[in-house]
PDB file of N, CA and C in Angstrom:
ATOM      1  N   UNK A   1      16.841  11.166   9.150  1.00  0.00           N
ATOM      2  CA  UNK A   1      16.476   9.766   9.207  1.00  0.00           C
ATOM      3  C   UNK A   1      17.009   9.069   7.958  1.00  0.00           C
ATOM      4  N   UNK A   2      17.370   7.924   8.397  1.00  0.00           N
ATOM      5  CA  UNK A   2      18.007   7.028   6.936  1.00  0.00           C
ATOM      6  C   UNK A   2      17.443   6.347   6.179  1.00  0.00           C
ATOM      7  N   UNK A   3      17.123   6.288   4.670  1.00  0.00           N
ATOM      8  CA  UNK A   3      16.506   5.582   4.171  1.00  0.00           C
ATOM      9  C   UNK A   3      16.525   4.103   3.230  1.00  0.00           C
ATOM     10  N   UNK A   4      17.732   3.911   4.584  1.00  0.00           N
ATOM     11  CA  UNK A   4      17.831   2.188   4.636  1.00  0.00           C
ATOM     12  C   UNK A   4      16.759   1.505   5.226  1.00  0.00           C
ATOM     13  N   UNK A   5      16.907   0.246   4.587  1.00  0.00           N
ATOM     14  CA  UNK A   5      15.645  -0.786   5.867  1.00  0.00           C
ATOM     15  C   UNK A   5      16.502  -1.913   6.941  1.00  0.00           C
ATOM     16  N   UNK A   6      15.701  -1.915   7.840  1.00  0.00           N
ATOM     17  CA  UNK A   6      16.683  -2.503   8.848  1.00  0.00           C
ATOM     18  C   UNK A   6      16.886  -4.401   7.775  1.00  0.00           C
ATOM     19  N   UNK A   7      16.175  -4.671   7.307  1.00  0.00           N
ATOM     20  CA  UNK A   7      16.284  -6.104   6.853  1.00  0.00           C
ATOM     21  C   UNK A   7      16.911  -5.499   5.038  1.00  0.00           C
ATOM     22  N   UNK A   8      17.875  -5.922   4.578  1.00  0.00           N
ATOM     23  CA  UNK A   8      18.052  -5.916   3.089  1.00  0.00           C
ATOM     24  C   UNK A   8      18.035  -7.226   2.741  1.00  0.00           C
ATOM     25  N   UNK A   9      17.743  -7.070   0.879  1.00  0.00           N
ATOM     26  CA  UNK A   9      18.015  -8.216   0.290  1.00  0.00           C
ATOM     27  C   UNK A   9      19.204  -7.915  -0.781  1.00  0.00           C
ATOM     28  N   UNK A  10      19.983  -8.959  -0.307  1.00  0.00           N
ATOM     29  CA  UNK A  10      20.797  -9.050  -1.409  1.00  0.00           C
ATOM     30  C   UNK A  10      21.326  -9.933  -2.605  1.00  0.00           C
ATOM     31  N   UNK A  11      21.815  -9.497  -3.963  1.00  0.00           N
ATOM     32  CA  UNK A  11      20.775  -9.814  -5.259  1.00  0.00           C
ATOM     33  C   UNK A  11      21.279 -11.703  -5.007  1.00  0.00           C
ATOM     34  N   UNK A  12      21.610 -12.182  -3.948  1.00  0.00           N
ATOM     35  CA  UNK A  12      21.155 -13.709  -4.009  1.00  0.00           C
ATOM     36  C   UNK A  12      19.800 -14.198  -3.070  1.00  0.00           C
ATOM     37  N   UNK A  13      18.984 -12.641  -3.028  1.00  0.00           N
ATOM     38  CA  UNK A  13      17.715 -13.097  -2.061  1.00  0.00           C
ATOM     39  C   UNK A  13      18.141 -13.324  -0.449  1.00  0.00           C
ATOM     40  N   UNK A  14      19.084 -13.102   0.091  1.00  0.00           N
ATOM     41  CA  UNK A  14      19.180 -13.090   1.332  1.00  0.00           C
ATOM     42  C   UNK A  14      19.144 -11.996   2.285  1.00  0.00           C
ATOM     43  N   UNK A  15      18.401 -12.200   3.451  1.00  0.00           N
ATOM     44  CA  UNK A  15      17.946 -11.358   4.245  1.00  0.00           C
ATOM     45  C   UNK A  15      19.573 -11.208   4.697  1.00  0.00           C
ATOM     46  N   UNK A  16      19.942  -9.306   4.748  1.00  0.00           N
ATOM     47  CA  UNK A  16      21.278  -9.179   5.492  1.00  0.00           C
ATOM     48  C   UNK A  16      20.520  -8.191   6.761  1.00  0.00           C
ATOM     49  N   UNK A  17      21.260  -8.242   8.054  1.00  0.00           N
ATOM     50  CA  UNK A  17      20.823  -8.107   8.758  1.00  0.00           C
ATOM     51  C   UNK A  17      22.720  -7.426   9.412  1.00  0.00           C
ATOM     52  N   UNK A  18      22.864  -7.056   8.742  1.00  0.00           N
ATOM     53  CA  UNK A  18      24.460  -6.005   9.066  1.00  0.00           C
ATOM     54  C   UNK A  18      24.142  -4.858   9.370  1.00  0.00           C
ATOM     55  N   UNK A  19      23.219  -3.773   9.063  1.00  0.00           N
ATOM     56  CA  UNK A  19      23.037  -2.384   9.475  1.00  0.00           C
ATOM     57  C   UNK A  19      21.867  -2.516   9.937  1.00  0.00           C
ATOM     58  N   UNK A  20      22.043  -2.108  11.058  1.00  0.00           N
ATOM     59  CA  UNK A  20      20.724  -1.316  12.164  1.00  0.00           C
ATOM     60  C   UNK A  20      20.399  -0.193  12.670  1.00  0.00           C
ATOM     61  N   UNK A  21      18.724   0.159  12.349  1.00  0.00           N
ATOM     62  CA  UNK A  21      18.303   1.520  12.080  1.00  0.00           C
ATOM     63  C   UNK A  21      17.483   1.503  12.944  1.00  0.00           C
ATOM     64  N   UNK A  22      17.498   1.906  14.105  1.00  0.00           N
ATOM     65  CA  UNK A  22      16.011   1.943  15.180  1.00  0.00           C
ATOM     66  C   UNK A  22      14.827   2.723  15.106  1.00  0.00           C
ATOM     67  N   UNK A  23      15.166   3.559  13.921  1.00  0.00           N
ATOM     68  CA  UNK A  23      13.999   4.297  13.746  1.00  0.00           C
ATOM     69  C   UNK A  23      12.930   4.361  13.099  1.00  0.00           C
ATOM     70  N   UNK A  24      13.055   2.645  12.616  1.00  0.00           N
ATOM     71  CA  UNK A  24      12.316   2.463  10.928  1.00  0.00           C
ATOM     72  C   UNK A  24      12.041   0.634  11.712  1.00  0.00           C
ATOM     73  N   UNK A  25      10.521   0.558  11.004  1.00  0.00           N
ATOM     74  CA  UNK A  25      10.103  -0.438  11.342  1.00  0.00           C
ATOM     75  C   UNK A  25      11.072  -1.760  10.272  1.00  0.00           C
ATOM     76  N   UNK A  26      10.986  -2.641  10.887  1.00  0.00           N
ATOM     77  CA  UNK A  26      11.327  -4.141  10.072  1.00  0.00           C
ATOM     78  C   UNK A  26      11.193  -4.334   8.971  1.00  0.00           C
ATOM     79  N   UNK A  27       9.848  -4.502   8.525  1.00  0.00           N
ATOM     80  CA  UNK A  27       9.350  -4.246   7.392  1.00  0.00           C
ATOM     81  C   UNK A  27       7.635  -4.139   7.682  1.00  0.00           C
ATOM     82  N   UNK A  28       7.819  -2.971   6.224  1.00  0.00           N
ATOM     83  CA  UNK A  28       6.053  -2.128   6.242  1.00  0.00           C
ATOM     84  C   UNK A  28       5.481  -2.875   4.838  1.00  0.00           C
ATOM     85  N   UNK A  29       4.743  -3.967   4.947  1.00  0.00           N
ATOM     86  CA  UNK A  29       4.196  -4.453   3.675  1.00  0.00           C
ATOM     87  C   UNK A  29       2.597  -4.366   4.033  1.00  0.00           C
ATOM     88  N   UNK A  30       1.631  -4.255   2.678  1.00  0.00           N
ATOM     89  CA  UNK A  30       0.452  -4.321   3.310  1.00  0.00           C
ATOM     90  C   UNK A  30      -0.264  -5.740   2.495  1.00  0.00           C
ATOM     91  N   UNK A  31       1.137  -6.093   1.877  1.00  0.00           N
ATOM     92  CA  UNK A  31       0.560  -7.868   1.054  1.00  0.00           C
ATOM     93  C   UNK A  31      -0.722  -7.505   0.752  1.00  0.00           C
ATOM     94  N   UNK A  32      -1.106  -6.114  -0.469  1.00  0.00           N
ATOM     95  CA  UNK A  32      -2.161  -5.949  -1.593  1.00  0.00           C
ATOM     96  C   UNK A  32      -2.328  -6.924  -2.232  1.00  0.00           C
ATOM     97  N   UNK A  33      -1.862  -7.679  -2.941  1.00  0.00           N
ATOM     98  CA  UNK A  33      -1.641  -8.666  -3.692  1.00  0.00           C
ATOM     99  C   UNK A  33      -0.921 -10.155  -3.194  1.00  0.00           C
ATOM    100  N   UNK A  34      -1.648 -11.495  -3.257  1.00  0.00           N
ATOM    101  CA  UNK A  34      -1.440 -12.562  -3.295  1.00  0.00           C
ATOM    102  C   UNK A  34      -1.367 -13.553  -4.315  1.00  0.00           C
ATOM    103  N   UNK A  35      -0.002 -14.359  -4.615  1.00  0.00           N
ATOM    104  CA  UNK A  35      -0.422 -15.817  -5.747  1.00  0.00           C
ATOM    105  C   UNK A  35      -0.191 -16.542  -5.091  1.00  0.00           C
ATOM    106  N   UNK A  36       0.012 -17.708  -6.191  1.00  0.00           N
ATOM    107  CA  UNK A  36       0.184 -18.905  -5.751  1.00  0.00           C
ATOM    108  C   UNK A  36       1.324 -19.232  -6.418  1.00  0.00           C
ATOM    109  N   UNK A  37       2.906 -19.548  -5.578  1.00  0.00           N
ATOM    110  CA  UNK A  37       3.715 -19.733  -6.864  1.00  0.00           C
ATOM    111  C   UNK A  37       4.135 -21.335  -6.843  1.00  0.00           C
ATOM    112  N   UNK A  38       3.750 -21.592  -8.223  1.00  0.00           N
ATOM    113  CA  UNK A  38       4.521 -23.051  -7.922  1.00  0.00           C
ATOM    114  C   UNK A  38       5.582 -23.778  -7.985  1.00  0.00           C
ATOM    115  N   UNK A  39       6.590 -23.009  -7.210  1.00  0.00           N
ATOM    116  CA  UNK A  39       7.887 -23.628  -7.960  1.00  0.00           C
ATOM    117  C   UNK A  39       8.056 -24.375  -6.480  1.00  0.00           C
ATOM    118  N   UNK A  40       7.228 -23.864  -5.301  1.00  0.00           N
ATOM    119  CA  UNK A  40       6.999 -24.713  -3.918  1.00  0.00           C
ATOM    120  C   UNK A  40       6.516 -24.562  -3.586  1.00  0.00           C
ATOM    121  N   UNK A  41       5.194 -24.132  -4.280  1.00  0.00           N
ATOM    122  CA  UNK A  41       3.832 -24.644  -3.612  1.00  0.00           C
ATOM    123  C   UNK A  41       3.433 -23.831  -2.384  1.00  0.00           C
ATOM    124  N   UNK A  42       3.879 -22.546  -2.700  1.00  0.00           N
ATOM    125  CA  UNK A  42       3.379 -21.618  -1.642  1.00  0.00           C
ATOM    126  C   UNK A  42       2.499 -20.277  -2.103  1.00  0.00           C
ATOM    127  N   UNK A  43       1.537 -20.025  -1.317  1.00  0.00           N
ATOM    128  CA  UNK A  43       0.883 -18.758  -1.253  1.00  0.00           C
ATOM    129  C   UNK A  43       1.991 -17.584  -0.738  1.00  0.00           C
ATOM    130  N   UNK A  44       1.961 -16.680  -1.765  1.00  0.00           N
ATOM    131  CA  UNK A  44       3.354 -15.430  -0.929  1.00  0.00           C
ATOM    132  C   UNK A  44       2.910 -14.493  -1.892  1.00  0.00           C
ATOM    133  N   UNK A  45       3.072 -13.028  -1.227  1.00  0.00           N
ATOM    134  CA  UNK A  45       2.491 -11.776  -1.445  1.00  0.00           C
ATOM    135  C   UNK A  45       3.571 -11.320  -2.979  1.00  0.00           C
ATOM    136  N   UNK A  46       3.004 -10.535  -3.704  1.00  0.00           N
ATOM    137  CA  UNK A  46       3.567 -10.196  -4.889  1.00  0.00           C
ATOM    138  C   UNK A  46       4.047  -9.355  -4.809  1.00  0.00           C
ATOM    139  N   UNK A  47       4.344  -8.219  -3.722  1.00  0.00           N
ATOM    140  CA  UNK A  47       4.943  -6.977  -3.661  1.00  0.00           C
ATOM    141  C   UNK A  47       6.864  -7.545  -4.070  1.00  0.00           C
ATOM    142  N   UNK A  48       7.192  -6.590  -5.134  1.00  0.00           N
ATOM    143  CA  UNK A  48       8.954  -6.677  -5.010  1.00  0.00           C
ATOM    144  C   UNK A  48       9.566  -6.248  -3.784  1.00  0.00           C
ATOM    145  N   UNK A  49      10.139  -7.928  -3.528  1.00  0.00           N
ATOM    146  CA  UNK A  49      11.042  -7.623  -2.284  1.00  0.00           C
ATOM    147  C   UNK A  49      10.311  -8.081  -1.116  1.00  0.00           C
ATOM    148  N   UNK A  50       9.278  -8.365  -0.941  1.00  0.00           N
ATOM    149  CA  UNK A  50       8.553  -9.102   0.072  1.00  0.00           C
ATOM    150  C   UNK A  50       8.703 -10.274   0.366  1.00  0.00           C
ATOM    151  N   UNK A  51       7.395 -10.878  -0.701  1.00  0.00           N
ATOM    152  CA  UNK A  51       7.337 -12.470  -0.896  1.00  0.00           C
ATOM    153  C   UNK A  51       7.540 -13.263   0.323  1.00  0.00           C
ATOM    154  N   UNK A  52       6.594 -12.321   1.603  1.00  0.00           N
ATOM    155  CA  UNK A  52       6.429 -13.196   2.440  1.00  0.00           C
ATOM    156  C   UNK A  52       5.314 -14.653   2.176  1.00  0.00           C
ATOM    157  N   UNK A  53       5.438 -15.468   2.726  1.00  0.00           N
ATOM    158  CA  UNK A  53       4.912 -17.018   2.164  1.00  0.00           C
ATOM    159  C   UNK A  53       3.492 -16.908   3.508  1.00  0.00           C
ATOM    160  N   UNK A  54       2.355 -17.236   2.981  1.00  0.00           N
ATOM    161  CA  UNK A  54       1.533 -17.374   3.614  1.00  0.00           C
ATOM    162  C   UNK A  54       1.055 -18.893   4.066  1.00  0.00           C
ATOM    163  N   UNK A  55       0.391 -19.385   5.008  1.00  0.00           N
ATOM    164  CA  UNK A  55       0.508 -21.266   5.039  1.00  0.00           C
ATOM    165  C   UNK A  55      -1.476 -20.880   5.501  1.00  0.00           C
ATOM    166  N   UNK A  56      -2.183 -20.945   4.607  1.00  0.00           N
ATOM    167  CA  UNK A  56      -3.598 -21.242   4.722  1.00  0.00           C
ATOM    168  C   UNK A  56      -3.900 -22.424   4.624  1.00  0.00           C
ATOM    169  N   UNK A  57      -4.502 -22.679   6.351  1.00  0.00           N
ATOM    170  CA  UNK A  57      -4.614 -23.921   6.856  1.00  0.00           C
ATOM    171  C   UNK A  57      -6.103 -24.616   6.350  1.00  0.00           C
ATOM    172  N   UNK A  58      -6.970 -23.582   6.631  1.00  0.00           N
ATOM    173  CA  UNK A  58      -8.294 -23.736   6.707  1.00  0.00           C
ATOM    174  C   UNK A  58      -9.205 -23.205   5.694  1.00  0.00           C
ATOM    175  N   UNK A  59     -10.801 -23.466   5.540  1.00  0.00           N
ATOM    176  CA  UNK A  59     -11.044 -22.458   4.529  1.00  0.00           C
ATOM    177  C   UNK A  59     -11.271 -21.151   4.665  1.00  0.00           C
ATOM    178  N   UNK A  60     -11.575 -20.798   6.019  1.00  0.00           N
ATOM    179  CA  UNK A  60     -11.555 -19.700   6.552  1.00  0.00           C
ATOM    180  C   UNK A  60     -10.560 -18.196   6.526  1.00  0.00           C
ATOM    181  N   UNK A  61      -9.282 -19.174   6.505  1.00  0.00           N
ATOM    182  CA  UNK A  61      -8.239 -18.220   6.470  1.00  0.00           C
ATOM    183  C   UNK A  61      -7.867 -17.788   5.111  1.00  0.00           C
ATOM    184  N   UNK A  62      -8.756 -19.376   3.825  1.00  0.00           N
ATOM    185  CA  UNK A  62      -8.329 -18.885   2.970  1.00  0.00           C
ATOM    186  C   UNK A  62      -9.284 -17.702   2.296  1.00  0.00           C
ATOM    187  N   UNK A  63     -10.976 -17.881   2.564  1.00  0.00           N
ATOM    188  CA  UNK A  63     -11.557 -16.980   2.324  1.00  0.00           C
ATOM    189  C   UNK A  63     -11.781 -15.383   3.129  1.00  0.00           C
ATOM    190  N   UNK A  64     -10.538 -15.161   4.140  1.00  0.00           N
ATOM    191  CA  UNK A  64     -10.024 -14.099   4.388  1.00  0.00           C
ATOM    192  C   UNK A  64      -9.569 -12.946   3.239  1.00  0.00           C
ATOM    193  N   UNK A  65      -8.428 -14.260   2.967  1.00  0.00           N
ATOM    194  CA  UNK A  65      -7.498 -13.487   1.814  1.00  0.00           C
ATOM    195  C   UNK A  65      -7.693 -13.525   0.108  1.00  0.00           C
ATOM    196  N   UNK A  66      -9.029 -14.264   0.272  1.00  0.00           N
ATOM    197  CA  UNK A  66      -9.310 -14.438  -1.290  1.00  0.00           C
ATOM    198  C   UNK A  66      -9.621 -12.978  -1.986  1.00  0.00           C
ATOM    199  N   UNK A  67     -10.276 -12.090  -1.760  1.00  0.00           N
ATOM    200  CA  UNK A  67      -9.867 -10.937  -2.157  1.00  0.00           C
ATOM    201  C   UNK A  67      -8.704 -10.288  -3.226  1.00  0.00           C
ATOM    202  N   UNK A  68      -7.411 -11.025  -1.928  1.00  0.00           N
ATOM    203  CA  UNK A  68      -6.408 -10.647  -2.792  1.00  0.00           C
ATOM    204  C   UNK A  68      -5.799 -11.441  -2.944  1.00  0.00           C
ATOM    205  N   UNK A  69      -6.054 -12.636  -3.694  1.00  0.00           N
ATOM    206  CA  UNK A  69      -5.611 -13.742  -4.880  1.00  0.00           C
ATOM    207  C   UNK A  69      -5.596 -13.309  -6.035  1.00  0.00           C
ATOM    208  N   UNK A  70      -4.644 -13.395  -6.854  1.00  0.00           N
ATOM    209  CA  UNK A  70      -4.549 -13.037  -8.075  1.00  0.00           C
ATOM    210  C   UNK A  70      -4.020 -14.421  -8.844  1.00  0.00           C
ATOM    211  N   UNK A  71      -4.819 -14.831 -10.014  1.00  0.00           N
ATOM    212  CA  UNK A  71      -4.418 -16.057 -10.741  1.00  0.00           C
ATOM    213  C   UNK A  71      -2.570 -16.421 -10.920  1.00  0.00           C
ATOM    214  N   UNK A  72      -2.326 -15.073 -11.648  1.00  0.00           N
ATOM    215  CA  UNK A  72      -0.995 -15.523 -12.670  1.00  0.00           C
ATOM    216  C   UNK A  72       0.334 -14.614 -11.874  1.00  0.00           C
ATOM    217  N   UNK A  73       1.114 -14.829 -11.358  1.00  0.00           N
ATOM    218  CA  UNK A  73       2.094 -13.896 -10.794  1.00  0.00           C
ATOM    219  C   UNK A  73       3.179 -14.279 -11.102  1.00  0.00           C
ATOM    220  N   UNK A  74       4.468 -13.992 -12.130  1.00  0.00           N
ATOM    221  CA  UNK A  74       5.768 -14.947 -12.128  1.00  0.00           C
ATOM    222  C   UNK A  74       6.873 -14.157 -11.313  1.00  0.00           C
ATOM    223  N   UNK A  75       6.710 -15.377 -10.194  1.00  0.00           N
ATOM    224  CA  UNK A  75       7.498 -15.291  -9.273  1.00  0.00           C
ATOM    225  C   UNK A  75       9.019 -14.744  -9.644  1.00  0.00           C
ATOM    226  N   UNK A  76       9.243 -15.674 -10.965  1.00  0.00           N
ATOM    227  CA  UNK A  76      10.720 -16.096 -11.535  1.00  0.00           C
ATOM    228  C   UNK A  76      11.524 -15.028 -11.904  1.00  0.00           C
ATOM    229  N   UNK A  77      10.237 -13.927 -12.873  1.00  0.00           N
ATOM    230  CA  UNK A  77      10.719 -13.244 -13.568  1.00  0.00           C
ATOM    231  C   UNK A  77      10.763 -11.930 -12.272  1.00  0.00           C
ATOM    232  N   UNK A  78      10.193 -11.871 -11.385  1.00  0.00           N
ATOM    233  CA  UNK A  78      10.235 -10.613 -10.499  1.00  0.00           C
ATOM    234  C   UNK A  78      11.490 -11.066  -9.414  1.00  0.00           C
ATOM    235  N   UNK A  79      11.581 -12.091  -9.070  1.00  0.00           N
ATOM    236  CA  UNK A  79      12.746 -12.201  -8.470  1.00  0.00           C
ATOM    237  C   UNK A  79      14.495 -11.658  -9.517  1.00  0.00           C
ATOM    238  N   UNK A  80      14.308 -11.990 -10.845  1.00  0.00           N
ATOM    239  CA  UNK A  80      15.238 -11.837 -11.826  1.00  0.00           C
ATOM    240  C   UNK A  80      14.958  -9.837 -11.744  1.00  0.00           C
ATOM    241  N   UNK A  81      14.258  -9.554 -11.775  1.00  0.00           N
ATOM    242  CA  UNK A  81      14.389  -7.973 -12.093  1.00  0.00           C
ATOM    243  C   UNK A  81      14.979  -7.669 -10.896  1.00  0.00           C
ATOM    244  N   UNK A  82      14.328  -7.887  -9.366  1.00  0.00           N
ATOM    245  CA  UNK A  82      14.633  -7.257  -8.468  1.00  0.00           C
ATOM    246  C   UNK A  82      16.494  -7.564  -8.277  1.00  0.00           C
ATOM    247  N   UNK A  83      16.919  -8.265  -8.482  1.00  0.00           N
ATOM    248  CA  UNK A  83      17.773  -9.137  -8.425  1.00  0.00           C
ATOM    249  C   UNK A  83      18.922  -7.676  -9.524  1.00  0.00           C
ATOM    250  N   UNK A  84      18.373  -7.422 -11.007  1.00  0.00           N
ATOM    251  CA  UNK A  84      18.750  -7.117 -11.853  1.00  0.00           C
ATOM    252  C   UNK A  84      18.620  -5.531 -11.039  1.00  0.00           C
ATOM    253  N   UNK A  85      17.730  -4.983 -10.458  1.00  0.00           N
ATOM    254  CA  UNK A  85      17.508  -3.459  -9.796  1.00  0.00           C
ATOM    255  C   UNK A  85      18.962  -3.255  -8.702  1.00  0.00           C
ATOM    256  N   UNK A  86      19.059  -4.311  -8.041  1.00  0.00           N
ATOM    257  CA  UNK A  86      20.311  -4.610  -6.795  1.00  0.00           C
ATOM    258  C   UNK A  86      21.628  -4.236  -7.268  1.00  0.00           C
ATOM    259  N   UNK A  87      21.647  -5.086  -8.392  1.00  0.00           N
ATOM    260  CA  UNK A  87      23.001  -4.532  -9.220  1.00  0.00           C
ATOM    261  C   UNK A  87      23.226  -3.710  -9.783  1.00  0.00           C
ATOM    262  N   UNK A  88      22.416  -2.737 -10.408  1.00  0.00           N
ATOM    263  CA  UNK A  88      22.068  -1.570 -10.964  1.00  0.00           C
ATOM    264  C   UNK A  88      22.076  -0.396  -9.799  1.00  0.00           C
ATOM    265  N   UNK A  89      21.644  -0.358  -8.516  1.00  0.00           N
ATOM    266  CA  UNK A  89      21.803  -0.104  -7.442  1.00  0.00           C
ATOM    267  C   UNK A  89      23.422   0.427  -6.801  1.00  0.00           C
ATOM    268  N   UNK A  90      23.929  -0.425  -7.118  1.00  0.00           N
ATOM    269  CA  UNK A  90      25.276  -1.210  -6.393  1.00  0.00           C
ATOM    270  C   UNK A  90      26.172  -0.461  -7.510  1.00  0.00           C
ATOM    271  N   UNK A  91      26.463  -0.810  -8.413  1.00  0.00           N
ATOM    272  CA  UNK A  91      27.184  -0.112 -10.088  1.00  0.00           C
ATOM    273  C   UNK A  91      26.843   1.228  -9.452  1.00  0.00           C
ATOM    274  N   UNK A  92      25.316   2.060  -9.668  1.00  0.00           N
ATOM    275  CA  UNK A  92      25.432   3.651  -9.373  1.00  0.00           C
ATOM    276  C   UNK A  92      26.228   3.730  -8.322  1.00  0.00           C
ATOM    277  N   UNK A  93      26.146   3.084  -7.253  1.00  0.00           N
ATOM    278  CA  UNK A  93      26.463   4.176  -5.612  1.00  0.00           C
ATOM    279  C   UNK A  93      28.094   3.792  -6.214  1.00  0.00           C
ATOM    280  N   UNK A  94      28.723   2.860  -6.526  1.00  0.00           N
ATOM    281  CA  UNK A  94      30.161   2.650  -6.923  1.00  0.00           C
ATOM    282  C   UNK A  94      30.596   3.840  -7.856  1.00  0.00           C
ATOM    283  N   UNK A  95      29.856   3.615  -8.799  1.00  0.00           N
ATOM    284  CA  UNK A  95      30.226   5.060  -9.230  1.00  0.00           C
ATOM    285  C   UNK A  95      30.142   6.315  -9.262  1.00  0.00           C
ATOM    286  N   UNK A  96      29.249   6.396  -8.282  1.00  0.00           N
ATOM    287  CA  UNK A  96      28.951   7.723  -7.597  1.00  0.00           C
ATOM    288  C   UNK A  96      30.213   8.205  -6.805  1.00  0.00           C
ATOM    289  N   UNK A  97      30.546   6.697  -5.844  1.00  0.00           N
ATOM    290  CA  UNK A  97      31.937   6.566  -4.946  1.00  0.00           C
ATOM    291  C   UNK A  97      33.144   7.499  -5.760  1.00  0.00           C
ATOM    292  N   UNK A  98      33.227   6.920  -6.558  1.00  0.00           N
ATOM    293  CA  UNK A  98      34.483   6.802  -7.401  1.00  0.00           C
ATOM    294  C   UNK A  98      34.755   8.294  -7.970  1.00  0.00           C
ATOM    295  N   UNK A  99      33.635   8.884  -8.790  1.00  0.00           N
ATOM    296  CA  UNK A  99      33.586  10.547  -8.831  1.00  0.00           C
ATOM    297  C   UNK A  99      33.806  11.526  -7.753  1.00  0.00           C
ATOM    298  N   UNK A 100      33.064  11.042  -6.703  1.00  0.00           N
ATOM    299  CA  UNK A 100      33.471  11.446  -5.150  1.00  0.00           C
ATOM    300  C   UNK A 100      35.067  12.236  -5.008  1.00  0.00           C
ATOM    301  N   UNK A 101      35.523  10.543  -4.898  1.00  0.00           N
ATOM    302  CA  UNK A 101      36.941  10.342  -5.000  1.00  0.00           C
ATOM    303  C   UNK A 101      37.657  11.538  -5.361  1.00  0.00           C
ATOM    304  N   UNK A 102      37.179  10.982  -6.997  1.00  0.00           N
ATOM    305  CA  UNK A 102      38.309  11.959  -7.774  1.00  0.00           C
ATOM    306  C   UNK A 102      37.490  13.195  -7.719  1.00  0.00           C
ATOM    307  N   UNK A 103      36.577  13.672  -7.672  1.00  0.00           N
ATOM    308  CA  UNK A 103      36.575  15.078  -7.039  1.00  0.00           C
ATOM    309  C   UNK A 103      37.280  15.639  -5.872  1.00  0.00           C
ATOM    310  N   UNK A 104      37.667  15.171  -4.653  1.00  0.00           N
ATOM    311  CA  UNK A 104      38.292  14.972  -3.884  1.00  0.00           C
ATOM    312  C   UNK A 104      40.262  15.074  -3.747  1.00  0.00           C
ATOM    313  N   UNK A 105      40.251  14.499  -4.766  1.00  0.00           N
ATOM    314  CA  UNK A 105      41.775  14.397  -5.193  1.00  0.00           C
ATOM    315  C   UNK A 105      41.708  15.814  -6.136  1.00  0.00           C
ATOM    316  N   UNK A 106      40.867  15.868  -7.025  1.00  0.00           N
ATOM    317  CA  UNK A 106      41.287  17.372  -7.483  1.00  0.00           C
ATOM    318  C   UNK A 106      41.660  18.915  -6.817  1.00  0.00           C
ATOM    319  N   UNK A 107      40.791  18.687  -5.650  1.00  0.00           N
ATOM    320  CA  UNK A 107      40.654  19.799  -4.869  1.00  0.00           C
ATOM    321  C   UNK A 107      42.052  19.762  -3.720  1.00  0.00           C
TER     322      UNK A 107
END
């Protein structure tokens, strides 16, 4: 089994949707954690790489999820790491490639 996800992000935050894996759900989040970020005023889960956006209409829905509200979450700086993990990501498997290679050519 592969341990790709059928949805990636790539380090400009966009959902790529180029490789498909039927054996692996969409995405498995259990949104432990909720803020509030304000750079637009949305409720969205703190897990790296999620940040699905929640729209609490009522008070109901919001005292569902109050539980897992958490005051202070910077959005900014976790988007910048994950962002910074992608490329770091990307550099290894390249140079992983590249040793490959020239192992390859030696033999």
């Amino acid at each position: 089994m592969s341990n790709k996800k059928i949805f990636e992000m790539d380090e400009n935050l966009r959902l790529r949707t180029d490789r498909i894996y039927v054996n692996q759900t969409i995405f498995n989040c259990q949104h432990p954690q909720l803020a509030f970020d304000r750079r637009d005023d949305h409720i969205k889960c703190t897990t790296t790489g999620c940040w699905r956006e929640f729209w609490l209409r009522t008070d109901a829905e919001y005292y569902t999820f109050k539980d897992r509200m958490i005051d202070k979450f910077d959005f900014e700086k976790a988007e910048k790491e994950f962002k910074r993990q992608i490329r770091l990501a990307k550099a290894k498997a390249k140079k992983e490639k590249e040793i490959s290679d020239k192992a390859k050519g030696l033999l």
